[in-house]
C-alpha atoms as a PDB file:
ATOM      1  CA  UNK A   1       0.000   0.000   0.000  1.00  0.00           C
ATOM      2  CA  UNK A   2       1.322   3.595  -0.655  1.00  0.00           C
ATOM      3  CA  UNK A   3       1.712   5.613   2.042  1.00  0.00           C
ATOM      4  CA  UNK A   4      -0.616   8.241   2.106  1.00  0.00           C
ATOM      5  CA  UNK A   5       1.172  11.373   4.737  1.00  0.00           C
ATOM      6  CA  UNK A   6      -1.865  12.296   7.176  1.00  0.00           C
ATOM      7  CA  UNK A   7      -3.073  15.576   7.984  1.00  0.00           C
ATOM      8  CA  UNK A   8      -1.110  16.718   4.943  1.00  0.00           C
ATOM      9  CA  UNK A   9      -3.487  20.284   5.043  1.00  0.00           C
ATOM     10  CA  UNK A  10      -3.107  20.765   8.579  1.00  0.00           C
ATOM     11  CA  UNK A  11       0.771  19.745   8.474  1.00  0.00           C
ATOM     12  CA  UNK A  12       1.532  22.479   5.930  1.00  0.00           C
ATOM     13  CA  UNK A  13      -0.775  25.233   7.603  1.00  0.00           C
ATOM     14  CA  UNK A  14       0.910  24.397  11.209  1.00  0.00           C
ATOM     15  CA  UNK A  15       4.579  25.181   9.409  1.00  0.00           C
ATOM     16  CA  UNK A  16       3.914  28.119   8.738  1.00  0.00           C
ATOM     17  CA  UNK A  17       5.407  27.316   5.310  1.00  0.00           C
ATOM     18  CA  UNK A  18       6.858  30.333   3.100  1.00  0.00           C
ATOM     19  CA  UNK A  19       9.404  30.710  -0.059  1.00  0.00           C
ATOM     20  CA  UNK A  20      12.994  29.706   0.999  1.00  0.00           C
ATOM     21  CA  UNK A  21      12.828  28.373   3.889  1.00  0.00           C
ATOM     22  CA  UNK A  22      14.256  25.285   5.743  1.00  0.00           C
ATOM     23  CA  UNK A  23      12.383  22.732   7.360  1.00  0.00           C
ATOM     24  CA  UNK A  24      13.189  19.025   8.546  1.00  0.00           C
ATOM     25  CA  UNK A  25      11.411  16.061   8.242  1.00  0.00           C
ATOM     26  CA  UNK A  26      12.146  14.001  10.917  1.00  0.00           C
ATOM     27  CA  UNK A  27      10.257  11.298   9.767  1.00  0.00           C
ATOM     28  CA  UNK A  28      11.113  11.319   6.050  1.00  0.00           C
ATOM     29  CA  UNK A  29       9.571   8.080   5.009  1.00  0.00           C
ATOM     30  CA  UNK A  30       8.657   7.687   1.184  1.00  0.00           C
ATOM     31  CA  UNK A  31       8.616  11.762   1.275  1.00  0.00           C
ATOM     32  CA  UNK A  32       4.770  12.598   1.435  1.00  0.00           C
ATOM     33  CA  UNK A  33       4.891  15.649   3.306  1.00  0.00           C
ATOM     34  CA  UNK A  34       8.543  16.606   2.416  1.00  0.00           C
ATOM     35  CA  UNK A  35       7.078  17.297  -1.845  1.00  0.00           C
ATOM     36  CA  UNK A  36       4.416  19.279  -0.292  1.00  0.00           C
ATOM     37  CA  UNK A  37       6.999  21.156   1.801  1.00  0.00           C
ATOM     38  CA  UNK A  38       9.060  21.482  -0.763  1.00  0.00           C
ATOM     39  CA  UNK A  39       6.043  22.558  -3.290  1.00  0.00           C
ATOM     40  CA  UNK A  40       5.148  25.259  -0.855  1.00  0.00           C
ATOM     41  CA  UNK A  41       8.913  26.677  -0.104  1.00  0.00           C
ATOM     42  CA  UNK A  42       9.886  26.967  -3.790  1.00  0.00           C
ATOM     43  CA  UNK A  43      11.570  28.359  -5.552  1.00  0.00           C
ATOM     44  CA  UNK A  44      14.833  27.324  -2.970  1.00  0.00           C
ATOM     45  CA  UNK A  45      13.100  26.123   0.075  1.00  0.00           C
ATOM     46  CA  UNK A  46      14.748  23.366   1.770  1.00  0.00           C
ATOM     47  CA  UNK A  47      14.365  19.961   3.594  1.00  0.00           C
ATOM     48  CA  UNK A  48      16.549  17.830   5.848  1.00  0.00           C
ATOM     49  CA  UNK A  49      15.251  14.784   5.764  1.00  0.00           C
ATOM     50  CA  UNK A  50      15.955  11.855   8.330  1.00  0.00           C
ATOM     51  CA  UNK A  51      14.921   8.010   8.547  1.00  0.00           C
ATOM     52  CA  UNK A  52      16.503   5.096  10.234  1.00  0.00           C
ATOM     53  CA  UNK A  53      15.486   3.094   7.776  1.00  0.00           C
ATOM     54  CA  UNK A  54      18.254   3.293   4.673  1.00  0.00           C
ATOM     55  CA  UNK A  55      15.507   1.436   2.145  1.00  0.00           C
ATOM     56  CA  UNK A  56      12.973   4.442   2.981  1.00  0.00           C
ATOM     57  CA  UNK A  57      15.842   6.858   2.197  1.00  0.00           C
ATOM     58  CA  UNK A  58      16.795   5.258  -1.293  1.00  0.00           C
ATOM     59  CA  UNK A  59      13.201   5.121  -2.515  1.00  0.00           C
ATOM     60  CA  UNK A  60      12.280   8.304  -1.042  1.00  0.00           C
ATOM     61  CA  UNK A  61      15.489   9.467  -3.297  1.00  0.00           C
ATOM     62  CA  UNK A  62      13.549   7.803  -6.209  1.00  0.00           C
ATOM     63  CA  UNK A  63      10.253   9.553  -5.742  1.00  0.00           C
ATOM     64  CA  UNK A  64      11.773  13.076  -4.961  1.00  0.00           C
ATOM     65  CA  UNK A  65      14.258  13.113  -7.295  1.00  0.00           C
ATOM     66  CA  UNK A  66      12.986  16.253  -9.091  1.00  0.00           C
ATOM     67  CA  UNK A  67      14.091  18.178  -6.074  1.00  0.00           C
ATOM     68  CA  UNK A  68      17.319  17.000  -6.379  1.00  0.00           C
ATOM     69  CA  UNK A  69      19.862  20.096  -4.661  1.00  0.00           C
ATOM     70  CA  UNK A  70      17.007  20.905  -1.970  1.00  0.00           C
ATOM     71  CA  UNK A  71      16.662  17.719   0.292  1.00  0.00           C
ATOM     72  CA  UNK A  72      19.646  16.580   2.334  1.00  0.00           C
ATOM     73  CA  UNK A  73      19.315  12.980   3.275  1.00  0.00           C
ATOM     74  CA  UNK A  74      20.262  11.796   6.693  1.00  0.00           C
ATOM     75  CA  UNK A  75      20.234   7.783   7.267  1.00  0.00           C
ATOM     76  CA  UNK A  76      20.053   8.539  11.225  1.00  0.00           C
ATOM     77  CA  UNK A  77      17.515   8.745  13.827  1.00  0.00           C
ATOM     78  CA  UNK A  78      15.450  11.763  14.253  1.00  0.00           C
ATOM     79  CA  UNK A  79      17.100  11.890  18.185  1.00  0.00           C
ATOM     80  CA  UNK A  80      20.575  13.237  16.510  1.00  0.00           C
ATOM     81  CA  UNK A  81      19.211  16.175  14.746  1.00  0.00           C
ATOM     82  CA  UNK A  82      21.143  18.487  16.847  1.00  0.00           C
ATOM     83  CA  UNK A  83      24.025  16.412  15.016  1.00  0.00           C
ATOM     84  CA  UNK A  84      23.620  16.933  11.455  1.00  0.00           C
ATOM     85  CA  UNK A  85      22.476  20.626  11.537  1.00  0.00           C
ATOM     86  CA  UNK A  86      25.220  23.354  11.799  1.00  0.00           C
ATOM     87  CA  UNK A  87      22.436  26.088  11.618  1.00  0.00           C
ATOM     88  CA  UNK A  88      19.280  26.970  12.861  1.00  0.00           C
ATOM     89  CA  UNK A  89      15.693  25.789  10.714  1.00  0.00           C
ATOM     90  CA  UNK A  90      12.531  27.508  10.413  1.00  0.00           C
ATOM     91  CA  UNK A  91      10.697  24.307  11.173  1.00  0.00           C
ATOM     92  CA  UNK A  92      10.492  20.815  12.483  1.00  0.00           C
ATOM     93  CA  UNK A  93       8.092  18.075  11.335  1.00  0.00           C
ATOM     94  CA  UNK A  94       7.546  14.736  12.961  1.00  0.00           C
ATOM     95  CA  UNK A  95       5.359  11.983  11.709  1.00  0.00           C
ATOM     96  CA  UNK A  96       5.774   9.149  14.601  1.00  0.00           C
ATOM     97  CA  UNK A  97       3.620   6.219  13.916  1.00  0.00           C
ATOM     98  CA  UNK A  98       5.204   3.733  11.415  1.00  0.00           C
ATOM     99  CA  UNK A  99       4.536   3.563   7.984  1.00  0.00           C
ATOM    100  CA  UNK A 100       2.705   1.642   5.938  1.00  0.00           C
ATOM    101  CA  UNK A 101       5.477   0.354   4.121  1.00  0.00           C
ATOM    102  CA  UNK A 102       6.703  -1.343   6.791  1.00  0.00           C
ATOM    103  CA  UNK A 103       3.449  -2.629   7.662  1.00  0.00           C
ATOM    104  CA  UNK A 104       3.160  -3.972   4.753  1.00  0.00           C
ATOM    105  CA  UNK A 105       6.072  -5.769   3.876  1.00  0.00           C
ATOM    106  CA  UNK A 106       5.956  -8.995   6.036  1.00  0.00           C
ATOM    107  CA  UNK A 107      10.015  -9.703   5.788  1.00  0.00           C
ATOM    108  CA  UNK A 108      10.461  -6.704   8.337  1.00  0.00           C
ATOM    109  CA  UNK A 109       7.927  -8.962  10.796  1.00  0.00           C
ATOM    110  CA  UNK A 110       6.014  -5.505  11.714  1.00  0.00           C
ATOM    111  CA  UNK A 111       2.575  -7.012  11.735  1.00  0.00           C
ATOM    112  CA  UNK A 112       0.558 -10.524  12.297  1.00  0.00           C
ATOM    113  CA  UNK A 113      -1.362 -10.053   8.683  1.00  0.00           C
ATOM    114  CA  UNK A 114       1.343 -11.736   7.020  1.00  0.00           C
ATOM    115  CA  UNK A 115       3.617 -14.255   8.018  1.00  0.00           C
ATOM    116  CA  UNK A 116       7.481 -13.597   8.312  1.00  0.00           C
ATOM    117  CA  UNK A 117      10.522 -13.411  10.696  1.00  0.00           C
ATOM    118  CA  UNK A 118      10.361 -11.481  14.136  1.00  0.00           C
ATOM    119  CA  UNK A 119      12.255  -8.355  13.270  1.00  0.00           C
ATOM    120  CA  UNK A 120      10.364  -5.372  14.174  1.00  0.00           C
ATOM    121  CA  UNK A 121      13.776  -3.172  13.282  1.00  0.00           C
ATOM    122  CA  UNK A 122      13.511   0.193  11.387  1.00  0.00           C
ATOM    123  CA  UNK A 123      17.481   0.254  11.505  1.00  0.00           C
ATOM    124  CA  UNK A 124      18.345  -3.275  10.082  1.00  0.00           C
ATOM    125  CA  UNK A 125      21.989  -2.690  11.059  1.00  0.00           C
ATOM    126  CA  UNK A 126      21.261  -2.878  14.770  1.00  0.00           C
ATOM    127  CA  UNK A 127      21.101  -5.994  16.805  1.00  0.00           C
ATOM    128  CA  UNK A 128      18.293  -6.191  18.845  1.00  0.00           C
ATOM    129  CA  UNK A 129      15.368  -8.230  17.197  1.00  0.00           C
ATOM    130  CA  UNK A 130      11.326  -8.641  18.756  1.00  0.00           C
ATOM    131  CA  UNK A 131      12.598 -12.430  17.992  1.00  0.00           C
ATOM    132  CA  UNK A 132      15.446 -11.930  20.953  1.00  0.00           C
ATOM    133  CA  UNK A 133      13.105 -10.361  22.711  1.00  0.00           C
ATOM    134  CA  UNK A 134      10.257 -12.979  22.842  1.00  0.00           C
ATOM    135  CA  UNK A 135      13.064 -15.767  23.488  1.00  0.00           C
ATOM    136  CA  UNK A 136      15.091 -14.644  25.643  1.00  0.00           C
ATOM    137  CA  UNK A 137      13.554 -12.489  28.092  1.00  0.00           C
ATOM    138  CA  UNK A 138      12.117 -13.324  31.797  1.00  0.00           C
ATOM    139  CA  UNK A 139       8.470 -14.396  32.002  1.00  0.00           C
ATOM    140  CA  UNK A 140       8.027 -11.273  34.466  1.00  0.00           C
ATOM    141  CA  UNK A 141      10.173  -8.850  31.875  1.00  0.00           C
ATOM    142  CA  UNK A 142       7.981  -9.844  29.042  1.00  0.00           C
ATOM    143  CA  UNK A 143       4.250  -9.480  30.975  1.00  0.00           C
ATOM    144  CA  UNK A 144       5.623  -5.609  31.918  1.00  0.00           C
ATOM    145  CA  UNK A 145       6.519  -4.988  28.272  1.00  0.00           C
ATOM    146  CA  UNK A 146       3.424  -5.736  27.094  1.00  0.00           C
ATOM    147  CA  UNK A 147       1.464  -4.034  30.335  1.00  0.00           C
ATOM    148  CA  UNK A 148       3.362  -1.020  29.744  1.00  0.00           C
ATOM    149  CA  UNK A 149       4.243  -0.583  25.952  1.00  0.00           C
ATOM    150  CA  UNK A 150       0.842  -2.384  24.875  1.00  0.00           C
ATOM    151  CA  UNK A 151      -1.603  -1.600  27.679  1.00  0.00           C
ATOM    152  CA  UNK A 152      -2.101  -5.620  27.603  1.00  0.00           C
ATOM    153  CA  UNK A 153      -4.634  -6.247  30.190  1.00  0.00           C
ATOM    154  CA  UNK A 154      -3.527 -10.078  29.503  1.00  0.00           C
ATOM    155  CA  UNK A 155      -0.181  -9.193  29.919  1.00  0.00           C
ATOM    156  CA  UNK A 156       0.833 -12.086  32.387  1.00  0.00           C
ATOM    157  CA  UNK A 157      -1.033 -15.207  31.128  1.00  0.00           C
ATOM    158  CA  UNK A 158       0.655 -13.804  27.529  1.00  0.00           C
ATOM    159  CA  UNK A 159       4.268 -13.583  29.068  1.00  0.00           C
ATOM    160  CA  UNK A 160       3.492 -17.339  30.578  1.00  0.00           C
ATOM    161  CA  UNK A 161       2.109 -18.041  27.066  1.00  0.00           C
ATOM    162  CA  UNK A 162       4.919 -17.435  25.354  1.00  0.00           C
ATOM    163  CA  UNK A 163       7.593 -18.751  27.981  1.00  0.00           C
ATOM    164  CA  UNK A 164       5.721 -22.322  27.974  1.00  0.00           C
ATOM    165  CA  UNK A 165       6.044 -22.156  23.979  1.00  0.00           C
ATOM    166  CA  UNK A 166       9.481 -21.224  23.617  1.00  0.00           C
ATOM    167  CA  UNK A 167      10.488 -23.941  25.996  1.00  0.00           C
ATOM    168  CA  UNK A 168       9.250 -26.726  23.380  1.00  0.00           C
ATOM    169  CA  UNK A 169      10.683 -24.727  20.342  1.00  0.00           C
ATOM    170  CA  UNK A 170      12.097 -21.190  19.220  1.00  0.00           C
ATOM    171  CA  UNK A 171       9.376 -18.800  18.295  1.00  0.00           C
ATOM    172  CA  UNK A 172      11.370 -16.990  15.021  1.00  0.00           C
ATOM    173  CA  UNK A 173       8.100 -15.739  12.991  1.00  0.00           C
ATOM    174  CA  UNK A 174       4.650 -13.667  13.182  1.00  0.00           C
ATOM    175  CA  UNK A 175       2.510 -16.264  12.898  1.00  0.00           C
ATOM    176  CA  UNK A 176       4.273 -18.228  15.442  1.00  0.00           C
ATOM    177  CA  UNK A 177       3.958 -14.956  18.157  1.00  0.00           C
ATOM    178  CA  UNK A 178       0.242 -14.578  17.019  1.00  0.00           C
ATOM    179  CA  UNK A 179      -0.938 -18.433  17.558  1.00  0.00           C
ATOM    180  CA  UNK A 180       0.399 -17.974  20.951  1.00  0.00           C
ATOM    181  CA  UNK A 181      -1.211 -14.937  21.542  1.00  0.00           C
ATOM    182  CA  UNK A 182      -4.689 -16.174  20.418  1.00  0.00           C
ATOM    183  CA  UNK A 183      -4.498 -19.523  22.311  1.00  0.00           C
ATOM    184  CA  UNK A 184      -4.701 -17.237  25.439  1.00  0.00           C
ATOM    185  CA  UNK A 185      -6.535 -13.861  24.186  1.00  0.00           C
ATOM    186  CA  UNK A 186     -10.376 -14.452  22.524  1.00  0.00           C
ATOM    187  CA  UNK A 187     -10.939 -12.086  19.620  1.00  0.00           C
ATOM    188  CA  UNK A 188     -13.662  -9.220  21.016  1.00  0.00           C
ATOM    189  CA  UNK A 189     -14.668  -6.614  18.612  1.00  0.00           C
ATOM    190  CA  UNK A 190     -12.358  -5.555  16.036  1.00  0.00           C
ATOM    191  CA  UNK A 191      -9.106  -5.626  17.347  1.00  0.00           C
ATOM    192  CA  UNK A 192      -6.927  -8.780  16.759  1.00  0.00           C
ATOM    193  CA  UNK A 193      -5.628 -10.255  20.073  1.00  0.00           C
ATOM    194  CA  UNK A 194      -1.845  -9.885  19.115  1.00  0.00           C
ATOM    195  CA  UNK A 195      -2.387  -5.684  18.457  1.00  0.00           C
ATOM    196  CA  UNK A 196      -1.131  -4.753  21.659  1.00  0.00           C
ATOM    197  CA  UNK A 197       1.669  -7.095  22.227  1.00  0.00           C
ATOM    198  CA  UNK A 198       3.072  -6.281  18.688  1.00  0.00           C
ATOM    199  CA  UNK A 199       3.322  -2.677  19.214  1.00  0.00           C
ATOM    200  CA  UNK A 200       5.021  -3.100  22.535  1.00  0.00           C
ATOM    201  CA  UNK A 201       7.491  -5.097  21.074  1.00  0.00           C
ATOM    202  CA  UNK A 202       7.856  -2.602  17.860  1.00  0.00           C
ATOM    203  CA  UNK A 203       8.578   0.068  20.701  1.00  0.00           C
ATOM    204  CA  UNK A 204      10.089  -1.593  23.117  1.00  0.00           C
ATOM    205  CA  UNK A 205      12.842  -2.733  19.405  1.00  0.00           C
ATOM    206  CA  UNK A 206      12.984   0.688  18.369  1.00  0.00           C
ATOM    207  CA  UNK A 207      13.356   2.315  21.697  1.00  0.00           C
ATOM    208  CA  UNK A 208      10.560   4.818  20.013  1.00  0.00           C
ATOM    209  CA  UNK A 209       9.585   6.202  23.539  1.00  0.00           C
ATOM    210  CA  UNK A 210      13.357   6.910  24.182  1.00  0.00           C
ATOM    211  CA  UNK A 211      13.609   8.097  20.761  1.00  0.00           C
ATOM    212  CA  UNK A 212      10.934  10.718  20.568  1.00  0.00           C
ATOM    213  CA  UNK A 213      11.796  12.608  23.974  1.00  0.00           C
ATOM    214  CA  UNK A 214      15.350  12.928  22.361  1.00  0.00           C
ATOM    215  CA  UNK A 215      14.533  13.548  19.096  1.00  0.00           C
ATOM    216  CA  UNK A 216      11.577  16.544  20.551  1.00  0.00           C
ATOM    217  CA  UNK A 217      14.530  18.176  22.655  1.00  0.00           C
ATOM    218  CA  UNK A 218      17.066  17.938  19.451  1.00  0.00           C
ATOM    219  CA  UNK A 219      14.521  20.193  17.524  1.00  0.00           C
ATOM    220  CA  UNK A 220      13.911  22.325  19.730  1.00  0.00           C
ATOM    221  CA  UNK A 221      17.686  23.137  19.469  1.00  0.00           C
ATOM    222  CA  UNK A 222      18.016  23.552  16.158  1.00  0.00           C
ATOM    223  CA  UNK A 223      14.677  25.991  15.543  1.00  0.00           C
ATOM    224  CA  UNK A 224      15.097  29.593  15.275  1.00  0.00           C
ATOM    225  CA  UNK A 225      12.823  31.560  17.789  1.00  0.00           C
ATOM    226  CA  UNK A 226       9.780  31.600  16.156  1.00  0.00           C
ATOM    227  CA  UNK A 227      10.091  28.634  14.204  1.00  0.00           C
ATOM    228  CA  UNK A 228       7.351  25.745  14.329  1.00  0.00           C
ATOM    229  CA  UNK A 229       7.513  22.341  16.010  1.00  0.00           C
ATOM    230  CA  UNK A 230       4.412  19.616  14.349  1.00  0.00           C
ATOM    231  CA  UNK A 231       4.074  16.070  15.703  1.00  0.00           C
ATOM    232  CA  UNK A 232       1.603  13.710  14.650  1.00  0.00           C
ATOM    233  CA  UNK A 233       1.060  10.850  17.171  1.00  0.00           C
ATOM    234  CA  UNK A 234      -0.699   7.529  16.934  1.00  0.00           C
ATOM    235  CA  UNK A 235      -1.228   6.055  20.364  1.00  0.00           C
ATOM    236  CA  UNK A 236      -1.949   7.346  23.885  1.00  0.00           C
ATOM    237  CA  UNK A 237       2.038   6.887  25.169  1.00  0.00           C
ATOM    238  CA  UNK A 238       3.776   8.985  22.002  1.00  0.00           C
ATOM    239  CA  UNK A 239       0.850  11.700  22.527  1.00  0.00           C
ATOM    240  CA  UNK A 240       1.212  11.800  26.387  1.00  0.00           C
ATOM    241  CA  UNK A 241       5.135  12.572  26.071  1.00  0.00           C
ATOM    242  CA  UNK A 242       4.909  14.893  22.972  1.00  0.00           C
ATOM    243  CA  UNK A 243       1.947  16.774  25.299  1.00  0.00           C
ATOM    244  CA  UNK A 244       3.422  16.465  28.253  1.00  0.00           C
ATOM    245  CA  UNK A 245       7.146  18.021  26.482  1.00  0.00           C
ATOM    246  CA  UNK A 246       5.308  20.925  24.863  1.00  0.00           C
ATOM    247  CA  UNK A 247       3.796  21.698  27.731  1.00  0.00           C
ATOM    248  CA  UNK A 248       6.582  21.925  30.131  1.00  0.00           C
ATOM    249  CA  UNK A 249       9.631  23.606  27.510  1.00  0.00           C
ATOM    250  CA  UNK A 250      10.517  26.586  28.313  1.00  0.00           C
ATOM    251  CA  UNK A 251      11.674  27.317  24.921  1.00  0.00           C
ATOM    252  CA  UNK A 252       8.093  26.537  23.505  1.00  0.00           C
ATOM    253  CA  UNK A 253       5.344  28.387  23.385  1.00  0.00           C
ATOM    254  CA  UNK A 254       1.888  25.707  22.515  1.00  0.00           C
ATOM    255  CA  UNK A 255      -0.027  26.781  19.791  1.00  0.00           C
ATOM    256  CA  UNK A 256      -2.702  23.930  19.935  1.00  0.00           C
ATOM    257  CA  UNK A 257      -4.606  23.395  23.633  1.00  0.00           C
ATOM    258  CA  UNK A 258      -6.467  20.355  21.919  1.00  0.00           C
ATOM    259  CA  UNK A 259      -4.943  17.993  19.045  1.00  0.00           C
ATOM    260  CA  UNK A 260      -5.818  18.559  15.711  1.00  0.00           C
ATOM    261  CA  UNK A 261      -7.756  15.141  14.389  1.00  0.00           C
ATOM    262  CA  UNK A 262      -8.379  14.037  10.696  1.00  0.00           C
ATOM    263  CA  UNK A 263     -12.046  14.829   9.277  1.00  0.00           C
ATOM    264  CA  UNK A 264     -13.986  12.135   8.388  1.00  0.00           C
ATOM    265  CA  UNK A 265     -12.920  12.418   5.241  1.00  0.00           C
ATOM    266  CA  UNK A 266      -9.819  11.704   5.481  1.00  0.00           C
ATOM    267  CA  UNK A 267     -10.472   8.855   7.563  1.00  0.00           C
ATOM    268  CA  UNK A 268     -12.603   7.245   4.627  1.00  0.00           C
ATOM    269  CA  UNK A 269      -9.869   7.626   2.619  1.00  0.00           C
ATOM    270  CA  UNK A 270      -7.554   6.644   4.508  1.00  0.00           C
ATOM    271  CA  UNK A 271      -8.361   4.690   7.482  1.00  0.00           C
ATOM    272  CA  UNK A 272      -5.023   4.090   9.286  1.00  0.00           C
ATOM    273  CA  UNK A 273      -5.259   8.414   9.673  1.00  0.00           C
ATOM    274  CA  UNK A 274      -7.624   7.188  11.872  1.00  0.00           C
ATOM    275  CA  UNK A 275      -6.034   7.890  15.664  1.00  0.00           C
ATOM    276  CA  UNK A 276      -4.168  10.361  14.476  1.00  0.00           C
ATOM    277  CA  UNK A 277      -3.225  13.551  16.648  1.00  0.00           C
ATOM    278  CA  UNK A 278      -1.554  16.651  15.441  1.00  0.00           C
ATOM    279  CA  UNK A 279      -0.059  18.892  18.011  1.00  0.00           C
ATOM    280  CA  UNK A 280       1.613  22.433  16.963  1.00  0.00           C
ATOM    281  CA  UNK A 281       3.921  24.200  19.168  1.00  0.00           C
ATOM    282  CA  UNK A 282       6.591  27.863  18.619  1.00  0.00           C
ATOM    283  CA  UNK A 283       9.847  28.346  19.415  1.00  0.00           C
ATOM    284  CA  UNK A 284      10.130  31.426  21.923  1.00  0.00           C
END
């Protein structure tokens, strides 16, 4: 599936967007909302773009390519910023729930839809795997990853779950993880059993907690006073930090009291916009 960039219109209003400017995408991805940026800062506006992920960098090279002398790639996480940038930007953009791509594509073992290994990694060069995780951790470590990073209310007969199956043989794919998980968990309403438990391993891989309180206090060193912070959330935990760090930086000043949501519209359209929460804040 292509990844559509959410809240594209309210991204590009809360920039405060103009000719020449710089901005950086912290969250490049396949560049959705860097070629609107771009688009809207011509004729020399300019992006920094950063991913973990070197695949999303090469094909968002591909699909951008008609930019080519206003996007500077970084293959880093969005926590180094502060790093990479000798001077200060007008504005910081960060897009924090995973894409689509990596959804879909079941070698990266992101999701229970589709069979593959447990990887979970955005940075492929790193060691730690969800599959190391699910083997080798306690039975008490594993119940509060999942009570904490998933919310699990199962969390312990999961953890005791998984620790009975691993001692009869490895658990190494998705499909493996999720037959455990549903010989425990009953399906209620919508929401697969193995949904919470996969996204506290996918954070708990990816450090993305740890990653986003860096990566908000790296941009807020590198924006010029009145430049714009935007961060688009997914869950409850990313929202609570971003809110919680907006609200107590000195340096910021919040421009949104409540989240910005996606319309209905958008949500027909595209449905994974769905939980989406857009929160704006200004550089004093």
């Amino acid at each position: 599936m292509e990844h559509i960039p959410v809240l594209l219109t309210e991204v590009l209003e809360a920039l405060n967007l103009r000719p020449n400017i710089t901005v950086v995408d912290a969250t490049l991805g396949l560049g959705g909302h860097t070629r609107k940026i771009l688009d809207s800062t011509k004729p020399s506006g300019k992006v920094i773009g950063f991913d973990r992920d070197a695949r999303n960098i090469d094909l968002a090279k591909e699909k951008l390519s008609d930019f080519e002398g206003r996007i500077v790639y970084v293959n880093d996480s969005f926590s180094t910023i502060k790093d990479h940038i000798d001077e200060l930007v007008d504005a910081v953009l960060f897009d924090i729930g995973f894409s689509s791509l990596h959804v879909d594509d079941p070698k990266r073992g992101f999701s229970f839809m589709n069979n593959g290994p447990l990887d979970m990694r955005y940075d492929q060069s790193q060691e730690l795997t969800a599959e190391q995780i699910v083997n080798s951790w306690s039975k008490d470590d594993l119940a509060k990853l999942f009570r904490q990073l998933g919310e699990e209310g199962f969390a312990h007969q999961i953890a005791k779950a998984i620790f009975d199956s691993r001692r009869k043989e490895r658990i190494t794919t998705t499909e493996q993880l999720a037959g455990v998980i549903t010989s425990v968990v009953r399906r209620t309403g919508k929401q697969h059993p193995a949904t919470k438990v996969f996204q506290a391993l996918r954070i708990a891989v990816n450090d993305e907690l740890g990653e986003v309180e860096k990566g908000l206090q790296s941009a807020v060193e590198v924006l010029k006073p009145g430049g714009r912070l935007a961060i688009i959330s997914f869950h409850s935990l990313e929202d609570r930090i971003v809110k919680n760090f907006l609200k107590d930086c000195q340096d910021l000043e919040v421009v949104t009291k409540k989240p910005i949501r996606p319309n209905n519209e958008e949500i027909k359209l595209n449905p994974r916009a769905r939980s989406a929460k857009l929160r704006i804040a200004q550089k004093r």
